[in-house]
Protein backbone atom coordinates (compact mmCIF):
# COMPACT_ATOMS: atom_id res chain seq x y z
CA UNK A 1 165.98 43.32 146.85
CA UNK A 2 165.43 42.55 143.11
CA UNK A 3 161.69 43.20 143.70
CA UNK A 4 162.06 46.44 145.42
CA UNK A 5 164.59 47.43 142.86
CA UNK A 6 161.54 46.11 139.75
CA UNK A 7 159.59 48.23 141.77
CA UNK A 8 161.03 51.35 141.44
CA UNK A 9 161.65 51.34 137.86
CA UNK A 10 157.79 50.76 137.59
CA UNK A 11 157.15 53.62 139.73
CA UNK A 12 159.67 55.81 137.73
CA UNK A 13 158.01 54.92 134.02
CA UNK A 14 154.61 55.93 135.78
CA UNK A 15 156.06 59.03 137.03
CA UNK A 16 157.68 60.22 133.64
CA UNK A 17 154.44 58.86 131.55
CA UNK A 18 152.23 60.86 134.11
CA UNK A 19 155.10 64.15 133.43
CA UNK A 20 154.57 63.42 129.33
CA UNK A 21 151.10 63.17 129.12
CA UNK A 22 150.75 66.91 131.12
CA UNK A 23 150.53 70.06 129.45
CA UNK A 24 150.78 73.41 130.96
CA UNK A 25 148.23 75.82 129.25
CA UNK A 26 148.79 79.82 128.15
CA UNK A 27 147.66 82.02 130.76
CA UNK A 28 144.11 83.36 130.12
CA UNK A 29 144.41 86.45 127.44
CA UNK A 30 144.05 90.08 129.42
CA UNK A 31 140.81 91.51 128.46
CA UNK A 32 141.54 95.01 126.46
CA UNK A 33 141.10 97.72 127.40
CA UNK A 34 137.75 99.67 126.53
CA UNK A 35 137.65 102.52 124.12
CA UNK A 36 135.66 105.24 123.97
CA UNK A 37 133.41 105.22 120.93
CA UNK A 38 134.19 107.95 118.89
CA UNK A 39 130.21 108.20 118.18
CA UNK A 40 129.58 109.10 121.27
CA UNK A 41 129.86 112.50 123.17
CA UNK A 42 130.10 113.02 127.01
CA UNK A 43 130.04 109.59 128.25
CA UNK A 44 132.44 107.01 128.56
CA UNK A 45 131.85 104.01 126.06
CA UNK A 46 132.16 100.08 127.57
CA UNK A 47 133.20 98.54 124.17
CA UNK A 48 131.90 94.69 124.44
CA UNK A 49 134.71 92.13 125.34
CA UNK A 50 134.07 88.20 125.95
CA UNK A 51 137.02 86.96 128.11
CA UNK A 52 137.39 83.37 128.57
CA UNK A 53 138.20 81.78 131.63
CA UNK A 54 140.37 78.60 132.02
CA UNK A 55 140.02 76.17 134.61
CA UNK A 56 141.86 75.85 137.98
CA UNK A 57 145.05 73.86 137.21
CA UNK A 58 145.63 70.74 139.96
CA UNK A 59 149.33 70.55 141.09
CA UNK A 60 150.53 66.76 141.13
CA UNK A 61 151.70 66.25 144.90
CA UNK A 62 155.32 65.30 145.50
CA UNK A 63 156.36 61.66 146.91
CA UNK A 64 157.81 62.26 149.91
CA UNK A 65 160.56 59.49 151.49
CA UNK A 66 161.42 59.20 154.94
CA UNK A 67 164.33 57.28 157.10
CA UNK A 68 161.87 55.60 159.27
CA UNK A 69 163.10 52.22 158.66
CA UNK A 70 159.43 51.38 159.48
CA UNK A 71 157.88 53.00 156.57
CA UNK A 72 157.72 51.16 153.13
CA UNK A 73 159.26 54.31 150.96
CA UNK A 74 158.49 52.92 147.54
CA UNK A 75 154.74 52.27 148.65
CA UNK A 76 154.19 55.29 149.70
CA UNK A 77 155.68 56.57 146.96
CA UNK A 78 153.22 54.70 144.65
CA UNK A 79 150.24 55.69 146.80
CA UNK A 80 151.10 59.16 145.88
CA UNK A 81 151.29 58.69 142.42
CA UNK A 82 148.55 56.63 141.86
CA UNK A 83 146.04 59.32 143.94
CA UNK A 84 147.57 62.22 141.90
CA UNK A 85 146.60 60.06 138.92
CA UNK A 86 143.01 60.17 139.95
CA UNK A 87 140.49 62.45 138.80
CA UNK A 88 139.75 66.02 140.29
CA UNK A 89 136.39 66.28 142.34
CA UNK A 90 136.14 69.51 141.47
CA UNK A 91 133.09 70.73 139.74
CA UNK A 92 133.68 72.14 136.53
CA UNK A 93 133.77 75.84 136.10
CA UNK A 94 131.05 77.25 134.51
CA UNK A 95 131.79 79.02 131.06
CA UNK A 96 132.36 82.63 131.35
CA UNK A 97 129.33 85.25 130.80
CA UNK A 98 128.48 86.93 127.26
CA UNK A 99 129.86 89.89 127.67
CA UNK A 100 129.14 93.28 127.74
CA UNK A 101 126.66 92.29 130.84
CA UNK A 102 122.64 92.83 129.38
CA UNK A 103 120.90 94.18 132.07
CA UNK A 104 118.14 91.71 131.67
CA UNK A 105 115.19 91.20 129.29
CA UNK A 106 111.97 92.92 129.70
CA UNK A 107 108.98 90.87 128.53
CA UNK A 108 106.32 94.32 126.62
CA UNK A 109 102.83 93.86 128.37
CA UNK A 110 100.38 91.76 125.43
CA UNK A 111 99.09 93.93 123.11
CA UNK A 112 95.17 94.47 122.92
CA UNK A 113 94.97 96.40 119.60
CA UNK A 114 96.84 98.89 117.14
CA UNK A 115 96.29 102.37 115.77
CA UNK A 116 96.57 103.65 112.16
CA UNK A 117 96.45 107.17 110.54
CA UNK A 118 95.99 108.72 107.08
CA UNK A 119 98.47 111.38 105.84
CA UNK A 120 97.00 114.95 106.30
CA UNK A 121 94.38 113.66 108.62
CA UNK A 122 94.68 114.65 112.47
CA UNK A 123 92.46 111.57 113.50
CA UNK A 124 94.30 108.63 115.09
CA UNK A 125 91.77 105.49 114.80
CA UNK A 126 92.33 102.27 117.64
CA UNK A 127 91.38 99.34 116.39
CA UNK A 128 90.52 95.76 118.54
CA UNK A 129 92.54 92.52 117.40
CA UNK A 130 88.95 91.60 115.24
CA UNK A 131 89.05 94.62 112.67
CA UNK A 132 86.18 96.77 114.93
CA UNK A 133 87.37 100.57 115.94
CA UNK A 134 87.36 101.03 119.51
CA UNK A 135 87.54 105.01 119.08
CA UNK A 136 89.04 107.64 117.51
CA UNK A 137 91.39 110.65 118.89
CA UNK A 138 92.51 113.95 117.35
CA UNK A 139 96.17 114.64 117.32
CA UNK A 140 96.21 118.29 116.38
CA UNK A 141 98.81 119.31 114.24
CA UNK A 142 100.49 115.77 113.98
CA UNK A 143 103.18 115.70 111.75
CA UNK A 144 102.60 112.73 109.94
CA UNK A 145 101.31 109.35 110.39
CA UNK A 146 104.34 107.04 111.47
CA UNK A 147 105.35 104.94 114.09
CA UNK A 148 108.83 106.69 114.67
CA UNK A 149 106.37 109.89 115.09
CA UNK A 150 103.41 108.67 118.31
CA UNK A 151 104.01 107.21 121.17
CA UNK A 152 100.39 105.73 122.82
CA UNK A 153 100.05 105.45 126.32
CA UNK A 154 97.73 103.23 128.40
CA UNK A 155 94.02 102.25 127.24
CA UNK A 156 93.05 100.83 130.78
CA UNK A 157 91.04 104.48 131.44
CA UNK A 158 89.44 104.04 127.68
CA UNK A 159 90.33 105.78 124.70
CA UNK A 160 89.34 109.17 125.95
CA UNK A 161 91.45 109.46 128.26
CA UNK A 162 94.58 107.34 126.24
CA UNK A 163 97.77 109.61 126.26
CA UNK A 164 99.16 110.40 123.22
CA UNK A 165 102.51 111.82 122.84
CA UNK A 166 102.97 112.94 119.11
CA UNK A 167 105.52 115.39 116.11
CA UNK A 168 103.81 118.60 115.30
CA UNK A 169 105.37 121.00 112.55
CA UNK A 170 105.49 124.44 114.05
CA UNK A 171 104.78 127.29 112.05
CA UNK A 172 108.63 128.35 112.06
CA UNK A 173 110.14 124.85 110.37
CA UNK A 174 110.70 123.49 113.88
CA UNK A 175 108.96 120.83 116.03
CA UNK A 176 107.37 120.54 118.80
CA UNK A 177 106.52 117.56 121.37
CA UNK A 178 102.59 117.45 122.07
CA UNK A 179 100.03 115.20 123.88
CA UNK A 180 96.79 114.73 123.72
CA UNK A 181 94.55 113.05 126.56
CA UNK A 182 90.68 113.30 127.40
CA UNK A 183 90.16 115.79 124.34
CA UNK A 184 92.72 118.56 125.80
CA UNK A 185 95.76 119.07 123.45
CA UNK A 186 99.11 119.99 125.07
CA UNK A 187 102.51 121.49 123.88
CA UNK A 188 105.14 119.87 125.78
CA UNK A 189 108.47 121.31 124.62
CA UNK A 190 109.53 123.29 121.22
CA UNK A 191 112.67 121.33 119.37
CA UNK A 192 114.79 121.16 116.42
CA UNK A 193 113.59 118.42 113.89
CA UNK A 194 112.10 115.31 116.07
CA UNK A 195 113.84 112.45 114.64
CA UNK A 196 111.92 109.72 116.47
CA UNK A 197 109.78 108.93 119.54
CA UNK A 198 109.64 105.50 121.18
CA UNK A 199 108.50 104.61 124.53
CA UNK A 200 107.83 101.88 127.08
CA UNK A 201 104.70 99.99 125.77
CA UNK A 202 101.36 100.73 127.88
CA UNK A 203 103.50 103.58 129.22
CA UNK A 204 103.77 107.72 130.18
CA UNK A 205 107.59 106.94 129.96
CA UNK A 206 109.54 107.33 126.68
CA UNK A 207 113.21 108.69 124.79
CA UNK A 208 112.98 110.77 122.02
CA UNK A 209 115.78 112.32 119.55
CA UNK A 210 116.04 114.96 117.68
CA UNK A 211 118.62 116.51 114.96
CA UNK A 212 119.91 119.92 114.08
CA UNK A 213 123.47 121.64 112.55
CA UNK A 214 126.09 123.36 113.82
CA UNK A 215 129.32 124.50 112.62
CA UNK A 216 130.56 121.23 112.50
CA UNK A 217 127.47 119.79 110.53
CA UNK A 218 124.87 117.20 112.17
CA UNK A 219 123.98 117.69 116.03
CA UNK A 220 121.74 115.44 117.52
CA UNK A 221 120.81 115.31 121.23
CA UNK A 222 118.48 111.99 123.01
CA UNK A 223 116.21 112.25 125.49
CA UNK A 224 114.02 110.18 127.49
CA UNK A 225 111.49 111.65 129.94
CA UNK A 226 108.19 110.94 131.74
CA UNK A 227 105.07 112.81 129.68
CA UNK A 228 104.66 114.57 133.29
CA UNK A 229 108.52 116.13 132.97
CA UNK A 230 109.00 116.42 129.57
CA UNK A 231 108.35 120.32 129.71
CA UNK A 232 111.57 120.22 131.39
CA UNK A 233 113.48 117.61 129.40
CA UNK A 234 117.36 117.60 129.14
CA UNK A 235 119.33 116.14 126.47
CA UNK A 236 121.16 113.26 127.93
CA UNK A 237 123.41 112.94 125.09
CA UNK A 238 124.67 115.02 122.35
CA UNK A 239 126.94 114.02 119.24
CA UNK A 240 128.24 116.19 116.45
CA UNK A 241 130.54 113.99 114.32
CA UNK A 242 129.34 116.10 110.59
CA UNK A 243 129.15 112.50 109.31
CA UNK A 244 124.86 112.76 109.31
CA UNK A 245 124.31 110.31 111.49
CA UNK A 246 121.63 110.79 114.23
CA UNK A 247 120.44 109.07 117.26
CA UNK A 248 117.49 106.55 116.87
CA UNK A 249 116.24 105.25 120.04
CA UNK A 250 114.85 101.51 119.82
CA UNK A 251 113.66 101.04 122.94
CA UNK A 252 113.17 102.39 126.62
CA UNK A 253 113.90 100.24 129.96
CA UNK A 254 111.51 100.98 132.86
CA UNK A 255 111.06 99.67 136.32
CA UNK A 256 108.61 100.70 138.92
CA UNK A 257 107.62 103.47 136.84
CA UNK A 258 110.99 104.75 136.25
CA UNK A 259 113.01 105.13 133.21
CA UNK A 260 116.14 102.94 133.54
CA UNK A 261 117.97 103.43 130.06
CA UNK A 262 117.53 103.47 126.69
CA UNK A 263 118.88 101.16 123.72
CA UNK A 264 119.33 103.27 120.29
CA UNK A 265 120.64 102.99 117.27
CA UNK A 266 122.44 105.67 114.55
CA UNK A 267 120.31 106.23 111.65
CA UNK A 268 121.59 108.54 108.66
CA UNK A 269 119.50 110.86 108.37
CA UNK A 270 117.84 112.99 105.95
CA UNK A 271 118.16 111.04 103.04
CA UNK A 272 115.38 109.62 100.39
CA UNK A 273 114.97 106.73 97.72
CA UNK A 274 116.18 103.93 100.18
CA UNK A 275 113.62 100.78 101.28
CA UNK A 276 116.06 100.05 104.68
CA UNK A 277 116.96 102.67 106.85
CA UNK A 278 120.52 102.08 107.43
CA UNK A 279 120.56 101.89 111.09
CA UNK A 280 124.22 101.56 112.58
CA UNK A 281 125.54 100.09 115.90
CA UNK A 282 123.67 99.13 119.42
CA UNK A 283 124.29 100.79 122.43
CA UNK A 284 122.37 101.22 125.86
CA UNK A 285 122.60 104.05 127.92
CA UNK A 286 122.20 103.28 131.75
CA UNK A 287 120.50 106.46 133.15
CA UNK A 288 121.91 105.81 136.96
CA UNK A 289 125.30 105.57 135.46
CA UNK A 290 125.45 107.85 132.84
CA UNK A 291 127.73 105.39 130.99
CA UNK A 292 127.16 104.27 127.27
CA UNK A 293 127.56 100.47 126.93
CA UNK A 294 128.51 99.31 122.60
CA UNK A 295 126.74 95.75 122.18
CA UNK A 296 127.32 96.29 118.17
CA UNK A 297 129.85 98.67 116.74
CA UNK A 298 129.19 101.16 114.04
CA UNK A 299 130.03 98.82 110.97
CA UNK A 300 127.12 96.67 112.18
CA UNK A 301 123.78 97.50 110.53
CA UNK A 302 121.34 96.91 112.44
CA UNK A 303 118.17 95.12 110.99
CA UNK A 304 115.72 94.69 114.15
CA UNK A 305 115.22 95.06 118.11
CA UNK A 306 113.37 92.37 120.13
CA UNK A 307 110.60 93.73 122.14
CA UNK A 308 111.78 92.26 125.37
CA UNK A 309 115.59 93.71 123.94
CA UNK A 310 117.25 90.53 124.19
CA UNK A 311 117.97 89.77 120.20
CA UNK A 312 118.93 92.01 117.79
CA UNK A 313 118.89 91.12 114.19
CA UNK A 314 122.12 92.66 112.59
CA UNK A 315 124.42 92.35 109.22
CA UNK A 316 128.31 93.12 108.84
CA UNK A 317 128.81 95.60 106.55
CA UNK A 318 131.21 98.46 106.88
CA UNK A 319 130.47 99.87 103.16
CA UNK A 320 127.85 101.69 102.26
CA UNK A 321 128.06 100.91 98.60
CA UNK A 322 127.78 96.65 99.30
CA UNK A 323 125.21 94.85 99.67
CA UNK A 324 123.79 92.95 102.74
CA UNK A 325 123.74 89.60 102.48
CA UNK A 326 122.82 87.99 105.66
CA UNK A 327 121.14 88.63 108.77
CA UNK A 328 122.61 87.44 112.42
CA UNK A 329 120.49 86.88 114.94
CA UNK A 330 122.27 87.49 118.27
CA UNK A 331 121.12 86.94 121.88
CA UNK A 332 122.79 89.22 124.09
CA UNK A 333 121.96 87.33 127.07
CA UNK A 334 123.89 83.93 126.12
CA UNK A 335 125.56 85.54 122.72
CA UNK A 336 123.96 82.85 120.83
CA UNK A 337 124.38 83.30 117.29
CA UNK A 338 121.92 81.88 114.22
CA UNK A 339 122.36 82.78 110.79
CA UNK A 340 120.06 83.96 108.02
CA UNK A 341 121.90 84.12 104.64
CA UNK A 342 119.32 86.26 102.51
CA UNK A 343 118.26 84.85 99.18
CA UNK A 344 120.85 84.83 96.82
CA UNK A 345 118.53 87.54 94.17
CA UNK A 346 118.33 89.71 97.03
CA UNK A 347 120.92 92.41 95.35
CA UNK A 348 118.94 95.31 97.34
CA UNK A 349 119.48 94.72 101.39
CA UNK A 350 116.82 93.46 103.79
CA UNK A 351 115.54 95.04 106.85
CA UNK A 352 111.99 95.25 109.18
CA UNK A 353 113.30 92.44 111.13
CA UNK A 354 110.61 91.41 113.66
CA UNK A 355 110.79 89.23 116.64
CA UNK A 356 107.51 87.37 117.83
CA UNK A 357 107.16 88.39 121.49
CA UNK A 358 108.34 84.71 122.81
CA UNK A 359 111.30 84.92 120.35
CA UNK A 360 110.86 82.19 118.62
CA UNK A 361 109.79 83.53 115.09
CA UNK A 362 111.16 85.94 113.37
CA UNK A 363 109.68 88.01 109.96
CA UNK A 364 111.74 90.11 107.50
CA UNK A 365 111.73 91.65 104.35
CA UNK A 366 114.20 91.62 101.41
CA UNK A 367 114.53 93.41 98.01
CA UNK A 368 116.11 92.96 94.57
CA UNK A 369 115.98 94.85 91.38
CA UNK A 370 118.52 96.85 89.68
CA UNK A 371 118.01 99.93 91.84
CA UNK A 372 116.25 100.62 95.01
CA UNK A 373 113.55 102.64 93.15
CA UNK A 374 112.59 99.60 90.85
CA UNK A 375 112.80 96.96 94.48
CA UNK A 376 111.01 93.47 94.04
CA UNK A 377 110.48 93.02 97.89
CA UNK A 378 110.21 89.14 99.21
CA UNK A 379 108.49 88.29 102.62
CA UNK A 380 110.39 85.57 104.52
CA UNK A 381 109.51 83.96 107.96
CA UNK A 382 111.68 81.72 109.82
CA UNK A 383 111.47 79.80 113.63
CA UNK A 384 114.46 80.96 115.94
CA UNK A 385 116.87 78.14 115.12
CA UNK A 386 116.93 79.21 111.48
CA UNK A 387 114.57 77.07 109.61
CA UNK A 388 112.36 78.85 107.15
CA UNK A 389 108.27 78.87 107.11
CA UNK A 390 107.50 81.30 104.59
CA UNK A 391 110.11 82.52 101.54
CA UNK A 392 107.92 84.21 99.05
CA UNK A 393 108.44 87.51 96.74
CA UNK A 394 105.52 89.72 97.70
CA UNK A 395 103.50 88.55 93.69
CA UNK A 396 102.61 85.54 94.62
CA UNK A 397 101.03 86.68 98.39
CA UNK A 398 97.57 88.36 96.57
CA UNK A 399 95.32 86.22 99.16
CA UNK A 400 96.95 88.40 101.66
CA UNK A 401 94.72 91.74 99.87
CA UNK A 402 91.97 90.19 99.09
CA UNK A 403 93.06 89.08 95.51
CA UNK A 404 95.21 92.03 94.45
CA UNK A 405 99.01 91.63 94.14
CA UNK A 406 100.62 93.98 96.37
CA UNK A 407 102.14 96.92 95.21
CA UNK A 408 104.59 96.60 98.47
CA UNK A 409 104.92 95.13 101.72
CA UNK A 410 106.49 95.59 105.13
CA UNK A 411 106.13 93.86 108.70
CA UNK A 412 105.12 95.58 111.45
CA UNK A 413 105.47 93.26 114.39
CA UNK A 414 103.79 90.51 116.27
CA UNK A 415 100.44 90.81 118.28
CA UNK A 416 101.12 87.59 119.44
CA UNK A 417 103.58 84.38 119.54
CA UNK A 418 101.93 83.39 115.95
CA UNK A 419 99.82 86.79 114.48
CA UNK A 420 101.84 89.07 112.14
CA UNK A 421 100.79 92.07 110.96
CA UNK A 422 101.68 93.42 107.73
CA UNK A 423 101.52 96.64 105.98
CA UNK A 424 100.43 95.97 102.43
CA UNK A 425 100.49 98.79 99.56
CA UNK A 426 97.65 98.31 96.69
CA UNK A 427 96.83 99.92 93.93
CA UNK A 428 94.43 102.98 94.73
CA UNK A 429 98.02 104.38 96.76
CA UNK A 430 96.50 103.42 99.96
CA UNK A 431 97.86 100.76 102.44
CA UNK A 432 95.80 97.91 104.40
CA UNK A 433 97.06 96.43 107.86
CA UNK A 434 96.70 93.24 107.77
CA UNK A 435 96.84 89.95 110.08
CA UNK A 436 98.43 86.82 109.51
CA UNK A 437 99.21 83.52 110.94
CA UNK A 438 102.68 82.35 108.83
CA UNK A 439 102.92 79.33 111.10
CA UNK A 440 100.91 76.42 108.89
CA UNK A 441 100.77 74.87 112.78
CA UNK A 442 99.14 77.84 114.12
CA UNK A 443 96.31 79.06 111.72
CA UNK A 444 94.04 82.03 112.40
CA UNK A 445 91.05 79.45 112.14
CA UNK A 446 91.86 75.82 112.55
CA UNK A 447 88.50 75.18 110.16
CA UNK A 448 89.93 77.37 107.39
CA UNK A 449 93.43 76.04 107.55
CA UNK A 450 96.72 77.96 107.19
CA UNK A 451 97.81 80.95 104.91
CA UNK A 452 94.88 83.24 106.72
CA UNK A 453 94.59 86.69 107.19
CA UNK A 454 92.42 89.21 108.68
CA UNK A 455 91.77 92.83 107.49
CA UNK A 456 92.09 95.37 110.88
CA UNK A 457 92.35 98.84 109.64
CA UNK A 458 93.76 100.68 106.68
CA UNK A 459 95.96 103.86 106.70
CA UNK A 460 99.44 103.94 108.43
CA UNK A 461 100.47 102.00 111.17
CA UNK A 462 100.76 104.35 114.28
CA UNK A 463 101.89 101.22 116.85
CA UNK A 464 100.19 99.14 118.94
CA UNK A 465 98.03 99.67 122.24
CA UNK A 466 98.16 97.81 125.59
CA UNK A 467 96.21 98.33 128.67
């Protein structure tokens, strides 16, 4: 009797230790509820939300006794404790998805060249990845030579027939959307001021925005079309906040030969003596939806778009009158985050983020001086985790232009996992476009070593062509 009596009290302290030692958890936080963004018109806004999920909770089962004088009570009771003590099989529950879902990265096509233009010349010059000029097109009437201003097509009929969709200044201040393909010149649609044209690489497909005024100050409407229907293009949205923002698209999701949405940006518009445009926000509009999806709020400036839009290079800053001082790299797949704290002389903002096409390097420029007119500009390069390869103001990069110290300097984007090209200003006013292997592991020429660079083209960088 003394034993079964010892017994018990052992079976009580394990009881009340296993009570102690458990904790009962909150219950998970409710997601909020999403806002509409006040930025946007006509659609319904998902604002981004990252709930967590907690894990299943295990209930301890109860010792039960019985009066079955042939059934040892206290070691059953034991039995019951000890197998509650146990570890759960269970397999862990996987942590909960970044959130506001991505609808999946899209790899661009490789690129087999680039194209380059000289202000108040029509001509449009494609250029091979060795320097040599594939051909030549005339863009009649094109506004001016920028990259926010053509969209090129596919080269896989050959540069004759290459479609070009371009700006043209119309004799009445407006603009108008043209193409040009096998020599024939077409007017596609008369608009208000074109703020920007970006399309799917290799592609007929592409979003475009443009800007006007109303009574209420700044209108802006986005498109996105096929070259094919853009006669007949309809704004799919509109904003008119008076606040001189604008929509900037950054990229255009396609699928089978179909536009699937479009990822933009608000850019302020209109305004001169700035290095950075001051690009504002993220957002995707899904075109089978009609719905407006906020990755980045408003007081997010945005810094750079992968090409296969899965990062975006971004800084916090909700005033206009501070200072950037950092750029976060974000993956909106897994919402990793790595941080790029600029140098600490960079008073002036950074921007012309570029992603490598594998993701895994990552260019920029920076700026300092005592006023964006007077900007010292520094070229940094860095792998994907954050660790720097190249940190050097643009005066000490003259091997890049042959000898000269560059007058100014911006990145372009990657032809390749390891080839950068760059957009360096010299002295006779003129620009060179230039390619570079930053990676002292990946050199142009393994014979000539790192810190390499090629000469392609010079003029303007229109983009760059794929098959």
């Amino acid at each position: 009797m003394k034993n079964r009596i010892s017994l018990l009290a052992i079976v009580s302290v394990i009881i009340i230790s296993l009570a102690c030692g458990s904790s009962t958890e909150a219950p998970p936080t409710e997601p909020e509820t999403p806002t509409e963004d006040s930025g946007v018109d006509v659609v319904a806004t998902t604002v981004a939300a990252t709930m967590a999920a907690e894990p299943n909770q295990e209930v301890s089962p109860t010792p039960t006794f019985t009066d079955d004088p042939g059934v040892d009570n206290v070691a059953t009771s034991v039995a019951a404790t000890l197998q509650a003590a146990q570890p759960s099989s269970t397999p862990t529950i996987p942590p909960p998805m970044c959130l506001p879902a991505h609808p999946g990265a899209q790899p661009p096509p490789a690129a087999n060249g680039l194209a380059a233009g000289v202000s108040g010349s029509d001509a449009i010059t494609l250029y091979d990845l060795q320097g040599s000029i594939a051909g030549t097109k005339t863009a009649t009437g094109l506004s001016w030579p920028d990259e926010l201003q053509v969209h090129l097509g596919g080269t896989s009929g050959g540069i004759s027939a290459l479609p070009v969709v371009y700006n043209t200044l119309t004799g009445g201040g407006g603009n108008q959307l043209s193409s040009v393909a096998n020599g024939l010149v077409s007017g596609l649609i008369t608009l208000p001021n074109i703020v920007a044209i970006t399309g799917a690489p290799g592609e007929t497909l592409f979003a475009f925005s443009t800007s006007d005024s109303d009574a209420g100050g700044w209108l802006s409407n986005l498109y996105a079309t096929s070259l094919s229907n853009a006669a007949s293009a309809a704004p799919l949205l509109t904003r008119s906040e008076g606040d001189g923002f604008v929509y900037l698209p950054l990229a255009v999701r396609t699928n089978s030969g179909q536009i699937l949405g479009v990822w933009y940006t608000l850019s302020l518009y209109g305004i001169g003596n700035i290095n950075f445009q001051p690009y504002r926000g993220l957002y995707y509009f899904d075109l089978g939806s009609s719905l407006v999806t906020e990755y980045l709020a408003f007081d997010m400036v945005i810094g750079g778009f992968s090409p296969d839009h899965s990062w975006v290079a971004f800084s916090p800053n909700s005033d206009f009158a501070q200072p950037q001082s950092i750029f976060i790299l974000k993956n909106l797949l897994t919402c990793q985050e790595v941080f790029l704290p600029f140098d600490p002389g960079s008073n002036q903002n950074g921007g012309y983020v570029k992603f490598s096409p594998d993701n895994q390097l990552v260019a920029w420029m920076e700026a300092s001086g005592t006023s964006p007119m007077d900007a010292q500009f520094r070229l940094r390069v860095a792998r994907i985790d954050g660790n720097m390869l190249v940190d050097a103001p643009i005066n000490t990069l003259a091997g890049l232009a042959g000898g000269e110290i560059p007058n100014w300097l911006s990145t372009l984007g990657w032809i390749d996992n390891h080839l950068l090209v760059l957009r360096i200003g010299v002295s006779n006013g003129g620009s060179l476009l230039v390619m570079w292997a930053p990676d002292p592991n990946q050199p142009l020429d393994p014979v000539l070593g790192a810190n390499q660079s090629v000469l392609l083209a010079s003029g303007a960088f229109l983009g760059f062509s794929h098959p």
